[in-house]
PDB file of N, CA and C in Angstrom:
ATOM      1  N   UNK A   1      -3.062  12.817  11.169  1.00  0.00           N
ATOM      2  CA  UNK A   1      -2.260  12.451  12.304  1.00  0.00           C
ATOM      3  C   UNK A   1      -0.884  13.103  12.243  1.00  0.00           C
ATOM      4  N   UNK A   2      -0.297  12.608  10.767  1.00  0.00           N
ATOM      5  CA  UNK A   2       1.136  13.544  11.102  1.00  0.00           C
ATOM      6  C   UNK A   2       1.024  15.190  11.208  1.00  0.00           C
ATOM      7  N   UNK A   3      -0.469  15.736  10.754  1.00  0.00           N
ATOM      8  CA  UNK A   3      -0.354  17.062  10.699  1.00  0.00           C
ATOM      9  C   UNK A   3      -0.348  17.650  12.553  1.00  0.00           C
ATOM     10  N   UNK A   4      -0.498  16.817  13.545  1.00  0.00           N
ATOM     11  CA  UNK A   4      -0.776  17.227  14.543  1.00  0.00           C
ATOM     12  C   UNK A   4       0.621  16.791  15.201  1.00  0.00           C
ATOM     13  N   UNK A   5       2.018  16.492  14.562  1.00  0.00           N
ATOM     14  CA  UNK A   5       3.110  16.939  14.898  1.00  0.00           C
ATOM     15  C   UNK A   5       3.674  18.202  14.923  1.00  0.00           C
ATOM     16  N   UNK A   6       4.330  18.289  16.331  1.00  0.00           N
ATOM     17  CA  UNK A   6       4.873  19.700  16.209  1.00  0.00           C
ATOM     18  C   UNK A   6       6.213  20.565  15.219  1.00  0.00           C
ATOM     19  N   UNK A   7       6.322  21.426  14.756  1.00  0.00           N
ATOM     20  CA  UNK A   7       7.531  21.409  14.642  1.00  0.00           C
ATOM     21  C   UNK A   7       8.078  21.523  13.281  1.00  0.00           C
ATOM     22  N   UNK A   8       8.715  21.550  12.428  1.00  0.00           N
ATOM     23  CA  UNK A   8       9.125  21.471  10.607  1.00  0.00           C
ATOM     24  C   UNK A   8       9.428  20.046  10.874  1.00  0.00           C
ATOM     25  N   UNK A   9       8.781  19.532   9.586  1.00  0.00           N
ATOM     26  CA  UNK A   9       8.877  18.315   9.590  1.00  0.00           C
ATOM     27  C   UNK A   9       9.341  18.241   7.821  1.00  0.00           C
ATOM     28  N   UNK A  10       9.995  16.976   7.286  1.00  0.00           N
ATOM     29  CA  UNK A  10      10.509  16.511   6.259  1.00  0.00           C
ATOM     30  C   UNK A  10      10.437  15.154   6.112  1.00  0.00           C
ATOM     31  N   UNK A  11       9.525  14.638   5.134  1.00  0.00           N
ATOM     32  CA  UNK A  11       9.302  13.203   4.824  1.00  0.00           C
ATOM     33  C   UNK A  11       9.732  12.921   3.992  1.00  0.00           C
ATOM     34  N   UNK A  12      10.431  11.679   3.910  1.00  0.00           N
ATOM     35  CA  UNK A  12      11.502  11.530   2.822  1.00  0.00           C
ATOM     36  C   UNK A  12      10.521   9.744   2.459  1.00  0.00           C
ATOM     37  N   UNK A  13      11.074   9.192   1.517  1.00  0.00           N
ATOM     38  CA  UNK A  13      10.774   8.128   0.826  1.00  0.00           C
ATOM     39  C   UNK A  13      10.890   7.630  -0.372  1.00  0.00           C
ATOM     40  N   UNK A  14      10.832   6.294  -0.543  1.00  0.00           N
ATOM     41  CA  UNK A  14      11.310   5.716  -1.943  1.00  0.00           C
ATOM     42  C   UNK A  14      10.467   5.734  -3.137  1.00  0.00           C
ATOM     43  N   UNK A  15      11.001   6.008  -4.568  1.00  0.00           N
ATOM     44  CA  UNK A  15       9.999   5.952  -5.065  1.00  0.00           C
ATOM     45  C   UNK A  15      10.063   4.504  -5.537  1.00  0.00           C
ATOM     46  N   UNK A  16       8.580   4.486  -6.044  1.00  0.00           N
ATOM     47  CA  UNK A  16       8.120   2.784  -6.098  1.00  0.00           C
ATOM     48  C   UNK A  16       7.375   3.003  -7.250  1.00  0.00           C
ATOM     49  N   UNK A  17       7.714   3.270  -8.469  1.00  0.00           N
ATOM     50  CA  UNK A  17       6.974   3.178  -9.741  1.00  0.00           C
ATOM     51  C   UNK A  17       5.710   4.200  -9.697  1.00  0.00           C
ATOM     52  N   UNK A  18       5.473   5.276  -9.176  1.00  0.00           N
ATOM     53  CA  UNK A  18       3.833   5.805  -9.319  1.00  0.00           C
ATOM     54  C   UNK A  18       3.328   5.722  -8.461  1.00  0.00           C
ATOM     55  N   UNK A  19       3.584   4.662  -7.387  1.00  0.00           N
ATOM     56  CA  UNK A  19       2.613   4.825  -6.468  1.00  0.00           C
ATOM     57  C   UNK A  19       2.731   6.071  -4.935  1.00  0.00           C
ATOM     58  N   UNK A  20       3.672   6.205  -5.635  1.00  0.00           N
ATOM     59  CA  UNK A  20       4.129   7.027  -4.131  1.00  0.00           C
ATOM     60  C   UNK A  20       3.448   9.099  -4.525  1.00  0.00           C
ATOM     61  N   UNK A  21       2.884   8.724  -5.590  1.00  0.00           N
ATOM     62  CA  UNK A  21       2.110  10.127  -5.994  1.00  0.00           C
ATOM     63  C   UNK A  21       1.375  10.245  -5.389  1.00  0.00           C
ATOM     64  N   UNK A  22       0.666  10.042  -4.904  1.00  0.00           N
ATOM     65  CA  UNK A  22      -0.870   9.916  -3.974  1.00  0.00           C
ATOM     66  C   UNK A  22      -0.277  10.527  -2.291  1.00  0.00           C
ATOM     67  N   UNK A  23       0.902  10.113  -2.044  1.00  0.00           N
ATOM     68  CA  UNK A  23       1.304  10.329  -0.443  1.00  0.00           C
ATOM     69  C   UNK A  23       2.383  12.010  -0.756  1.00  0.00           C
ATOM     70  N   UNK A  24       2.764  12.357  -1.833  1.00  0.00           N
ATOM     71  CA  UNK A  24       3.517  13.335  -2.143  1.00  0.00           C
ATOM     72  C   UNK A  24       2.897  14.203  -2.452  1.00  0.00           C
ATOM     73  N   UNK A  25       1.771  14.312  -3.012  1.00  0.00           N
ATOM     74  CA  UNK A  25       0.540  15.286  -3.548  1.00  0.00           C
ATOM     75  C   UNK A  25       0.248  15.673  -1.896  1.00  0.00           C
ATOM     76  N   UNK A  26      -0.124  14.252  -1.331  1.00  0.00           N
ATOM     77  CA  UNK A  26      -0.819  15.061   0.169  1.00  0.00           C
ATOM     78  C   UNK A  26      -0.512  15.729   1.132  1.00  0.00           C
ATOM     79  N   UNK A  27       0.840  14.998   1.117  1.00  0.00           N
ATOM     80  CA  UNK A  27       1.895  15.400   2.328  1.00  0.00           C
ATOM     81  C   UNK A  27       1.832  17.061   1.748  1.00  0.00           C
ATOM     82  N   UNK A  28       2.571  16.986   0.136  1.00  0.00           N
ATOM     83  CA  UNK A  28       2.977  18.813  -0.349  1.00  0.00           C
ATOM     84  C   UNK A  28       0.941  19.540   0.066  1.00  0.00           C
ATOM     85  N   UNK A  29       0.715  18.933   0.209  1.00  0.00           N
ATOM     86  CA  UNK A  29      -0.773  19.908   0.192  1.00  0.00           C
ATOM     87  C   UNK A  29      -1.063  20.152   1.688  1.00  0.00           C
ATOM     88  N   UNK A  30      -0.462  19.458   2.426  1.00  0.00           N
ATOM     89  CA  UNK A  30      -1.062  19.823   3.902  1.00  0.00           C
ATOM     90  C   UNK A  30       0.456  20.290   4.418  1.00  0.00           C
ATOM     91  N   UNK A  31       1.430  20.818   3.507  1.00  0.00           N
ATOM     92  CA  UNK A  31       2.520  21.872   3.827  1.00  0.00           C
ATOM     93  C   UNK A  31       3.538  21.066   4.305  1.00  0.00           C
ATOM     94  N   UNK A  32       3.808  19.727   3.737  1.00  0.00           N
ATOM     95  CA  UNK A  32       4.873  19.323   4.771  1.00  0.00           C
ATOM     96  C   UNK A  32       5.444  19.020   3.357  1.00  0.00           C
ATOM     97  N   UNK A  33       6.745  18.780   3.480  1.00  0.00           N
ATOM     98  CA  UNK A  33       7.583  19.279   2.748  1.00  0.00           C
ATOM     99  C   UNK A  33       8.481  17.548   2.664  1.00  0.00           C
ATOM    100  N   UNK A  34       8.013  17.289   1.422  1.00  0.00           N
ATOM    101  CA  UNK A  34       8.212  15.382   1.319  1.00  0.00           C
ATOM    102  C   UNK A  34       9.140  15.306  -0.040  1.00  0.00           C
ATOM    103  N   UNK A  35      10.029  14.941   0.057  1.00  0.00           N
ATOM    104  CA  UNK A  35      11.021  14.411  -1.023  1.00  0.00           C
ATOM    105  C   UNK A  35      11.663  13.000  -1.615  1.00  0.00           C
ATOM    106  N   UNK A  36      11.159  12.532  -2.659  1.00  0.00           N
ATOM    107  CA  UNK A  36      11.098  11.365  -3.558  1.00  0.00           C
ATOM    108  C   UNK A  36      12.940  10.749  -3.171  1.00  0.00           C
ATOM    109  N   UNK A  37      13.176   9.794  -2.882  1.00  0.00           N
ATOM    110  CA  UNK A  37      14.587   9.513  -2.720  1.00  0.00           C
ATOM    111  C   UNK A  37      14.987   8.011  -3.569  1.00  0.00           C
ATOM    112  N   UNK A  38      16.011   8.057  -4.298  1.00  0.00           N
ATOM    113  CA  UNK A  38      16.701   6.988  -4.982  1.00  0.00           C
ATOM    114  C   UNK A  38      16.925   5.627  -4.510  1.00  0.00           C
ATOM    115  N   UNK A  39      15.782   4.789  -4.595  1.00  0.00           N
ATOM    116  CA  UNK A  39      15.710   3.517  -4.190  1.00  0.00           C
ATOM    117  C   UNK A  39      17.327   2.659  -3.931  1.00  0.00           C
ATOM    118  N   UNK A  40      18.279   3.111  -4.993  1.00  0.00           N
ATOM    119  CA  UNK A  40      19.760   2.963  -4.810  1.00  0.00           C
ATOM    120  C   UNK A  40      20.230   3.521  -4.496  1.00  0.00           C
ATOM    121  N   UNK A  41      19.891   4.670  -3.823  1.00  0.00           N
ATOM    122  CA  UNK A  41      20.701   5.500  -3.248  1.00  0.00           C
ATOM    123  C   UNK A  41      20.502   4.830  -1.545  1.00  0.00           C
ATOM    124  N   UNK A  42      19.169   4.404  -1.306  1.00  0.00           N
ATOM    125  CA  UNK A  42      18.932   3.833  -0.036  1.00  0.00           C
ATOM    126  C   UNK A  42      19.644   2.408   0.360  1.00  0.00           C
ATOM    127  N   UNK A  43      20.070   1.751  -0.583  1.00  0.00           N
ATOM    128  CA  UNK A  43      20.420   0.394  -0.957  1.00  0.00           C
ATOM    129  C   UNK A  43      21.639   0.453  -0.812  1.00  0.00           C
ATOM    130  N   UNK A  44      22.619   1.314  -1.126  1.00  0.00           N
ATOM    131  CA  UNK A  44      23.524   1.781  -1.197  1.00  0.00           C
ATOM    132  C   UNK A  44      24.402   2.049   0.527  1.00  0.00           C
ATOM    133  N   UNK A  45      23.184   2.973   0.986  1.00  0.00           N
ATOM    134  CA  UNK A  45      23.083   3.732   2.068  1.00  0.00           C
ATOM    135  C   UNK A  45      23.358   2.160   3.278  1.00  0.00           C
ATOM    136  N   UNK A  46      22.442   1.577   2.716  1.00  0.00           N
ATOM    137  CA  UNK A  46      22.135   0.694   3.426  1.00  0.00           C
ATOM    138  C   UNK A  46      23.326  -0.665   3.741  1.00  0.00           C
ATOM    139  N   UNK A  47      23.794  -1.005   2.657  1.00  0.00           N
ATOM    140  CA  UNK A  47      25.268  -1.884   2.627  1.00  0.00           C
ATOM    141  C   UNK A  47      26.142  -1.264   3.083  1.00  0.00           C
ATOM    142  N   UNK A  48      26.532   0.078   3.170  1.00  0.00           N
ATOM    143  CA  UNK A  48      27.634   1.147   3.905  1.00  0.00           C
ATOM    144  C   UNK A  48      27.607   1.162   5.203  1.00  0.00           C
ATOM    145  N   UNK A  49      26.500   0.568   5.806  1.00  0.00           N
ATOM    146  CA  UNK A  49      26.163   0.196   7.113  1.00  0.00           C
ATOM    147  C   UNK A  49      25.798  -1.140   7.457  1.00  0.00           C
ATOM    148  N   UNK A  50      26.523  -1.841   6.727  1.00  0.00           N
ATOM    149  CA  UNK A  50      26.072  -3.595   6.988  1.00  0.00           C
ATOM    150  C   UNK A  50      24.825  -4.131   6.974  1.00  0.00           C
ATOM    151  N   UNK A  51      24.341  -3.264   6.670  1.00  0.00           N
ATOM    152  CA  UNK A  51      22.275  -3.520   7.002  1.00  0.00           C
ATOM    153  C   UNK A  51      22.057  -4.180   5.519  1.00  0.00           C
ATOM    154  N   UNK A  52      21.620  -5.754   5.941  1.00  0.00           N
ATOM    155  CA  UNK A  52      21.003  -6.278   4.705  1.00  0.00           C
ATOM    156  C   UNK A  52      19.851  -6.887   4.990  1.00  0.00           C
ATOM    157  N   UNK A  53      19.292  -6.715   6.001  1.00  0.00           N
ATOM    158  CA  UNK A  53      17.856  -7.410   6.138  1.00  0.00           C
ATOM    159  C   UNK A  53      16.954  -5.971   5.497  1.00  0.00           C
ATOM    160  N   UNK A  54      15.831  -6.560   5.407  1.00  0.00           N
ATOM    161  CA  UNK A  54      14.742  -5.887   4.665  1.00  0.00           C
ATOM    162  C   UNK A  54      13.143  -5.934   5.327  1.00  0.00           C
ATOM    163  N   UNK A  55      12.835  -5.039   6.227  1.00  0.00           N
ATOM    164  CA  UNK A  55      11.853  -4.838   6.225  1.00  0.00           C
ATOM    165  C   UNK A  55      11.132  -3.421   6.905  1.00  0.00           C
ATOM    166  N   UNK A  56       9.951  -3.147   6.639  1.00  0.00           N
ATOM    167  CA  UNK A  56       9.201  -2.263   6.773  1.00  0.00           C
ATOM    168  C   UNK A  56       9.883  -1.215   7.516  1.00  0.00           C
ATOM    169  N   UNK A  57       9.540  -1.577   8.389  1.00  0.00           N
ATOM    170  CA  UNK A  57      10.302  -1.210   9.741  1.00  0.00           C
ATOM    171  C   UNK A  57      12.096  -0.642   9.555  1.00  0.00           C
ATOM    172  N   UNK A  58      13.154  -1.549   8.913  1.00  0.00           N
ATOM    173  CA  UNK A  58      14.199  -1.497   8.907  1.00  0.00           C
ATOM    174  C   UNK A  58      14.431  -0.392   7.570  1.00  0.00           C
ATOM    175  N   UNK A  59      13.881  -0.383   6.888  1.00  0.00           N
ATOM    176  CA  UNK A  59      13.563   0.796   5.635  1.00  0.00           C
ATOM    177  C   UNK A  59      13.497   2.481   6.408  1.00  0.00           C
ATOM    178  N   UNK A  60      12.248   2.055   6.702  1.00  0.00           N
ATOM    179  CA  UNK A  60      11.857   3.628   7.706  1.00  0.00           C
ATOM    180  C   UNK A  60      12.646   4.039   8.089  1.00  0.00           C
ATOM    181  N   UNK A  61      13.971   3.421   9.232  1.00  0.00           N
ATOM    182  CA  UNK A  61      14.730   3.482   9.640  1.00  0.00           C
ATOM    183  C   UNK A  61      16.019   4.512   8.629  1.00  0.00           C
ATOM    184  N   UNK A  62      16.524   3.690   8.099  1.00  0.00           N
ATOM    185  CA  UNK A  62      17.164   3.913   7.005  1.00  0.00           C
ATOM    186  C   UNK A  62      17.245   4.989   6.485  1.00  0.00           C
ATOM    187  N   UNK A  63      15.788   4.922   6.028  1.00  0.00           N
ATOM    188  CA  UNK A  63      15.836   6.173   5.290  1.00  0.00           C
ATOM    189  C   UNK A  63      16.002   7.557   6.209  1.00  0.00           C
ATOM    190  N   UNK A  64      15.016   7.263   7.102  1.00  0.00           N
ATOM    191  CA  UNK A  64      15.373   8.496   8.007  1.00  0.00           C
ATOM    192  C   UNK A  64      16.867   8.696   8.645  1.00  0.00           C
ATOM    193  N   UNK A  65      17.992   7.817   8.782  1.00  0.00           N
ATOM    194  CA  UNK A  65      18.974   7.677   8.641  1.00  0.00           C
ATOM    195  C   UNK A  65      19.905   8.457   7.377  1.00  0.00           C
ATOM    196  N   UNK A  66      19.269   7.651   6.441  1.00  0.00           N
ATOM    197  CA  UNK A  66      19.468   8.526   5.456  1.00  0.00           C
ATOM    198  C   UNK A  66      19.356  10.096   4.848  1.00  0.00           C
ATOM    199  N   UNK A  67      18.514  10.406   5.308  1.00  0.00           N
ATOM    200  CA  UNK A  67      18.084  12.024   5.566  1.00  0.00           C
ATOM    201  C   UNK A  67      18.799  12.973   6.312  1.00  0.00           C
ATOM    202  N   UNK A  68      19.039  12.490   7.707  1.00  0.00           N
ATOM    203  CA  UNK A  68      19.623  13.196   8.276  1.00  0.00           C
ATOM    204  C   UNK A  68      21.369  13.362   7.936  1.00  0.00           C
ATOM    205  N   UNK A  69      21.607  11.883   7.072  1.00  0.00           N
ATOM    206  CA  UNK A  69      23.277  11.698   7.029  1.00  0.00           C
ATOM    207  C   UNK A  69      23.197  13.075   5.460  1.00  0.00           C
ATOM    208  N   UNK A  70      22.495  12.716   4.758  1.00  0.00           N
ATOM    209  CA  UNK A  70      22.110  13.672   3.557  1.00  0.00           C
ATOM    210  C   UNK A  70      21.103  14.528   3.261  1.00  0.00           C
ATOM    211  N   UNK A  71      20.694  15.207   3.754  1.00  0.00           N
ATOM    212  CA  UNK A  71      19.641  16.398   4.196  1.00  0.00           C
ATOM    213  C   UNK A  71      19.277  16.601   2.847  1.00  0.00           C
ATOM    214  N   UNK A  72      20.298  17.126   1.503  1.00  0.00           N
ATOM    215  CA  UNK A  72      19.935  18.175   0.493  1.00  0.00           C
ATOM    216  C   UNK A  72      19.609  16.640  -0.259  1.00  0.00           C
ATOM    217  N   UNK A  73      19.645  15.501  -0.142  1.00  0.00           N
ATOM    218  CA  UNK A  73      19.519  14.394  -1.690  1.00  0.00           C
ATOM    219  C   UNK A  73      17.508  14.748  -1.493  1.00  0.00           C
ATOM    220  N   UNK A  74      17.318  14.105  -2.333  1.00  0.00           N
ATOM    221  CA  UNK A  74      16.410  13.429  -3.213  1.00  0.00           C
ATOM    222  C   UNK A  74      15.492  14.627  -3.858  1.00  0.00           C
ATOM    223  N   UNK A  75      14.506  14.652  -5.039  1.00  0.00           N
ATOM    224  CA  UNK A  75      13.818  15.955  -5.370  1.00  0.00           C
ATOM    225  C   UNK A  75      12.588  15.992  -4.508  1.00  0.00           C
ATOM    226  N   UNK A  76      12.079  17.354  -4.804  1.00  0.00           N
ATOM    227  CA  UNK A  76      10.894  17.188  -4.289  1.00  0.00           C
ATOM    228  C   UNK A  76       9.646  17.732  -5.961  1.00  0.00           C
ATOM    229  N   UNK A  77       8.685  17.723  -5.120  1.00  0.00           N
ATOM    230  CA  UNK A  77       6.973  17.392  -5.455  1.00  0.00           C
ATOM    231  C   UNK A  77       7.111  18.243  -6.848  1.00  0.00           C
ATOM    232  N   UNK A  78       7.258  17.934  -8.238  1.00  0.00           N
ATOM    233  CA  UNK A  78       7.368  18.931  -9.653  1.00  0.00           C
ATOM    234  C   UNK A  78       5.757  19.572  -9.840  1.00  0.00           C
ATOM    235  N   UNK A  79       6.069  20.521 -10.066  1.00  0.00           N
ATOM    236  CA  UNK A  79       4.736  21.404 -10.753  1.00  0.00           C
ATOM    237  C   UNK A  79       3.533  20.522 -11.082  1.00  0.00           C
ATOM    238  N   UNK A  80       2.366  20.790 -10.779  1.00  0.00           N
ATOM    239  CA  UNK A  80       1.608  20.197 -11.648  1.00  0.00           C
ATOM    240  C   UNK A  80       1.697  20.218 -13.028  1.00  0.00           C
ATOM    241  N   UNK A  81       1.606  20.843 -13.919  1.00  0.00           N
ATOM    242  CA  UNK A  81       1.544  20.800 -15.492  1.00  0.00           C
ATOM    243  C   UNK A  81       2.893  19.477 -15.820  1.00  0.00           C
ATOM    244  N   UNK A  82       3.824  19.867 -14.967  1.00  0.00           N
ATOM    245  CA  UNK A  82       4.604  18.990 -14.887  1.00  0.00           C
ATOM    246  C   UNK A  82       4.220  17.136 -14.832  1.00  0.00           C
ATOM    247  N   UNK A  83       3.338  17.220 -13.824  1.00  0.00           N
ATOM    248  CA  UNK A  83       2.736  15.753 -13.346  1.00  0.00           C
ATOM    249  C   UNK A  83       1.656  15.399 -14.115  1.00  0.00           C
ATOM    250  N   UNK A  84       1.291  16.141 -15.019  1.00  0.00           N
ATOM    251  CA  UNK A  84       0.281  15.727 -15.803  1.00  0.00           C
ATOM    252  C   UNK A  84       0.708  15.974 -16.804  1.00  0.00           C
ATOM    253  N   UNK A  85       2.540  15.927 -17.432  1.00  0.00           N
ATOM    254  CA  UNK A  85       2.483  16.035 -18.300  1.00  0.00           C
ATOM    255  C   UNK A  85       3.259  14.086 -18.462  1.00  0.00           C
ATOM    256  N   UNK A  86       4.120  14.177 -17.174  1.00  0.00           N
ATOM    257  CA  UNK A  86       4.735  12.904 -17.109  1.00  0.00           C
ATOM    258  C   UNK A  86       3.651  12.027 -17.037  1.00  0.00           C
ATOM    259  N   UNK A  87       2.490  11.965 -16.387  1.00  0.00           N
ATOM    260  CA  UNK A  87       1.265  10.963 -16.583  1.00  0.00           C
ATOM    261  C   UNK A  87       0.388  10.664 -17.822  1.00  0.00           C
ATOM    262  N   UNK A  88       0.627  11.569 -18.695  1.00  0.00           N
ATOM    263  CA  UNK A  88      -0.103  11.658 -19.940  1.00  0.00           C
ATOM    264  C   UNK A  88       1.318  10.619 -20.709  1.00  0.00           C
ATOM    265  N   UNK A  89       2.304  11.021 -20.897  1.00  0.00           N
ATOM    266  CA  UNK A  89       3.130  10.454 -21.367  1.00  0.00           C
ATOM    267  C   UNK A  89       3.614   8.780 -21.305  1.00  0.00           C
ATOM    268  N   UNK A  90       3.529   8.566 -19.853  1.00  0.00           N
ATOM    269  CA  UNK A  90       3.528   6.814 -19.284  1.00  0.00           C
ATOM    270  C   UNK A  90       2.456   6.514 -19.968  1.00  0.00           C
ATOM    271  N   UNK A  91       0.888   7.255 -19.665  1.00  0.00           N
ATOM    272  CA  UNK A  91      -0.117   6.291 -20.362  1.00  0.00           C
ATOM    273  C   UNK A  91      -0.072   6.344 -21.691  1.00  0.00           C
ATOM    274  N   UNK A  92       0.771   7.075 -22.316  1.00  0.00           N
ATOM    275  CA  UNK A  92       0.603   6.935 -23.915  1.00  0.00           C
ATOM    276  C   UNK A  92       1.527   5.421 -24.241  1.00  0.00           C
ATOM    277  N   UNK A  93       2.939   5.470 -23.460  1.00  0.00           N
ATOM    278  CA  UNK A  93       3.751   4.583 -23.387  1.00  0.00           C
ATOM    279  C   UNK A  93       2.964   3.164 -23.173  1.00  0.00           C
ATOM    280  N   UNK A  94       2.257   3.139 -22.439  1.00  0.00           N
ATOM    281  CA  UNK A  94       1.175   1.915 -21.772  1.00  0.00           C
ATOM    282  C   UNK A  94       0.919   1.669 -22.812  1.00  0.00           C
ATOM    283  N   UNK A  95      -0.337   2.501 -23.783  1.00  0.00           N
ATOM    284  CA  UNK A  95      -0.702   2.105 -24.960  1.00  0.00           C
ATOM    285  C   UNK A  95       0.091   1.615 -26.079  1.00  0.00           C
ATOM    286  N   UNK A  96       1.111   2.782 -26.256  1.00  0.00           N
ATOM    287  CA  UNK A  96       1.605   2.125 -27.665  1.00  0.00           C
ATOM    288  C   UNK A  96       2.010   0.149 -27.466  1.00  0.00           C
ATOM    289  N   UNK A  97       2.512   0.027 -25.994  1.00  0.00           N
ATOM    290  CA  UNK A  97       3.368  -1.260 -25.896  1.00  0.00           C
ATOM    291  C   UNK A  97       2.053  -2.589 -25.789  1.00  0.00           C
TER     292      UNK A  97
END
């Protein structure tokens, strides 16, 4: 669905522990160009503008707010060898604890 937007597009979002790998892999694979952003940096973003309610909806917002006020923040999608080197590493962490 989003691939049948027109236009350069940039998806921005929070990361949330791991889970947000699955939507960053896809987005970078079907060429759209998605960057991981600082859960406090949004939080932040977000009290600088009186905004303290919280939801779905009011996030999205935000952030895309956020994007446009800061275009160059958050990283984007690391190398694979990279992502399988940080995933090998958490699950070793998993184990030892």
């Amino acid at each position: 669905m989003i691939q049948q937007l027109s236009g350069p597009m940039k998806v921005g979002f929070e990361a949330t522990g791991g889970h947000e790998w699955v939507l960053w892999t896809e987005l970078s694979a079907a060429g759209i160009v998605a960057v991981q952003l600082s859960p406090a940096q949004i939080k932040a973003f977000a009290l600088s503008r009186g905004t303290r309610a919280k939801t779905d909806r009011i996030d999205a917002e935000l952030i895309a707010r956020f994007m446009a006020f800061r275009p160059e923040a958050g990283r984007e999608l690391p190398d694979e060898n990279l992502r399988i080197l940080r995933t090998l590493t958490t699950r070793r962490a998993q184990l030892v604890d």
